[in-house]
C-alpha atoms as a PDB file:
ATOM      1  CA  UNK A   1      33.327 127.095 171.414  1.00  0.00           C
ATOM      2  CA  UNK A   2      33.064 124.731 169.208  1.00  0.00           C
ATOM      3  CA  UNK A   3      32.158 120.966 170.326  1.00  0.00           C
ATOM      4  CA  UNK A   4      35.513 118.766 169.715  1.00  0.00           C
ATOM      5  CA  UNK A   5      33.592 115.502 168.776  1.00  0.00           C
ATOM      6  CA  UNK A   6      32.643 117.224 165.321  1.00  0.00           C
ATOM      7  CA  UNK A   7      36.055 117.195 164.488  1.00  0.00           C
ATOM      8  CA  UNK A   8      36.539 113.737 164.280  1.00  0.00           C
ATOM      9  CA  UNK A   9      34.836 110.915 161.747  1.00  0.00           C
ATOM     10  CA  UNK A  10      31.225 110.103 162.832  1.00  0.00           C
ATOM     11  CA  UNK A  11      32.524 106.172 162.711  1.00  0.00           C
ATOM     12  CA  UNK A  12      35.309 107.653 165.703  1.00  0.00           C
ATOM     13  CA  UNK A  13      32.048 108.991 167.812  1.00  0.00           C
ATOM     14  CA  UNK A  14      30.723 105.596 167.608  1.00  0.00           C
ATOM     15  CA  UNK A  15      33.085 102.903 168.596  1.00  0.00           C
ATOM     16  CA  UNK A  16      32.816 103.007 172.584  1.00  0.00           C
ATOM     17  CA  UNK A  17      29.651 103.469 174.555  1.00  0.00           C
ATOM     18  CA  UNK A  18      31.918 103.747 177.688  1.00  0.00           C
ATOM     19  CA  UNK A  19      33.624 107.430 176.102  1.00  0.00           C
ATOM     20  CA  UNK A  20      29.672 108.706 175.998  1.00  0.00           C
ATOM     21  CA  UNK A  21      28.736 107.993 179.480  1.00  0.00           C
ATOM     22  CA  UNK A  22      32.024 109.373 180.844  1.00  0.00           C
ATOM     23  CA  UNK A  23      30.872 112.374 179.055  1.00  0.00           C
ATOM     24  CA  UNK A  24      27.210 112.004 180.375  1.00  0.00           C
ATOM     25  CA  UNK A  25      29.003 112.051 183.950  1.00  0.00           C
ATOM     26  CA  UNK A  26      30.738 115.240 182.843  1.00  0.00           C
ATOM     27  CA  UNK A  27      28.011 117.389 181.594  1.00  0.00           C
ATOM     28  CA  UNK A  28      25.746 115.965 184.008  1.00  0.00           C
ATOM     29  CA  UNK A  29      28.318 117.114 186.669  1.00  0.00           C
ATOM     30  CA  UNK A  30      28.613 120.852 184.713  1.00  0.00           C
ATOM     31  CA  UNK A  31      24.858 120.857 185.231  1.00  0.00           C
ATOM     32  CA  UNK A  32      24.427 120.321 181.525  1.00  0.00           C
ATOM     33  CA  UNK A  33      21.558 117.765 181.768  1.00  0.00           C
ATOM     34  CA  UNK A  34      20.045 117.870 178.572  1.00  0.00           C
ATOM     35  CA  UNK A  35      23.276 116.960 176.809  1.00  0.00           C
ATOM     36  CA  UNK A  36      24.073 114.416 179.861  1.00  0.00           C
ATOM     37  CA  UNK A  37      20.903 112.495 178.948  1.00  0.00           C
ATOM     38  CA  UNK A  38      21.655 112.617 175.508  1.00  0.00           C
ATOM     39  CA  UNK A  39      25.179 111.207 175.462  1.00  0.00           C
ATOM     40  CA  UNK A  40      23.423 108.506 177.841  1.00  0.00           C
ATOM     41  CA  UNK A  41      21.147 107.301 175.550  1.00  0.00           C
ATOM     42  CA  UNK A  42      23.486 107.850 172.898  1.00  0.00           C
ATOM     43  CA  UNK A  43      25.650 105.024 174.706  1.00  0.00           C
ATOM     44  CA  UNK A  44      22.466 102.660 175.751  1.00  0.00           C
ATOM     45  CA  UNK A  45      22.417 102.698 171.723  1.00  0.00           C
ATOM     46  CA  UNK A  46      25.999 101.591 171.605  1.00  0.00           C
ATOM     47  CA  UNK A  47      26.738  98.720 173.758  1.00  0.00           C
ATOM     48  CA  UNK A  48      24.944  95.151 172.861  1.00  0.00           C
ATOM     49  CA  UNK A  49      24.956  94.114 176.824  1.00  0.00           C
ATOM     50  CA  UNK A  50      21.828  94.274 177.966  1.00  0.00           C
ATOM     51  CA  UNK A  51      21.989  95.049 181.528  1.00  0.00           C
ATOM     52  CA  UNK A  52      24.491  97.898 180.462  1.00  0.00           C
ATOM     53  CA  UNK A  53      22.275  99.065 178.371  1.00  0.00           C
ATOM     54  CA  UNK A  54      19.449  99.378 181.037  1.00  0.00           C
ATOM     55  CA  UNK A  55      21.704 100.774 183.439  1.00  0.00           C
ATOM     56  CA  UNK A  56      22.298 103.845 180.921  1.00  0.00           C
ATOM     57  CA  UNK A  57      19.287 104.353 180.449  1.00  0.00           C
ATOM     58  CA  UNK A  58      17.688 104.664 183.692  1.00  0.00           C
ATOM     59  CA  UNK A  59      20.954 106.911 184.426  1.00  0.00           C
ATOM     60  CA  UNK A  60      19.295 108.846 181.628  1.00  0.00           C
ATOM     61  CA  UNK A  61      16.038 108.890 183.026  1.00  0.00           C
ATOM     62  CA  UNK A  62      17.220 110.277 186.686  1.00  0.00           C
ATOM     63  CA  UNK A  63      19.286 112.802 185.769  1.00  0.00           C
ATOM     64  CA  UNK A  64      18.244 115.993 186.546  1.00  0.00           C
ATOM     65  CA  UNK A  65      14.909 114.364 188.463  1.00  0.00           C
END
């Protein structure tokens, strides 16, 4: 199955850090942990708060540990 998000703009993918770590939760719960930590860091590279940003990625760096 094709993945949804390449259906949309790559500016759409990129507007809200928040819609990649509720993803992250989802794949991470699917036991897709690769992708999890991906959309994590992917939204650590969104957001310009700084202790957001740290949270997501040490959310990235437990999963699956």
């Amino acid at each position: 199955m094709p993945d949804r998000n390449t259906r949309r703009s790559p500016q759409a993918r990129t507007i809200y850090h928040g819609l990649a770590s509720a993803r992250g939760d989802l794949l991470a719960k699917l036991g897709r942990i690769d992708e999890a930590r991906g959309e994590f860091v992917r939204a650590a590279a969104m957001t310009r708060n700084a202790s957001e940003r740290e949270r997501l990625l040490e959310q990235a760096r437990r999963i699956g540990a």
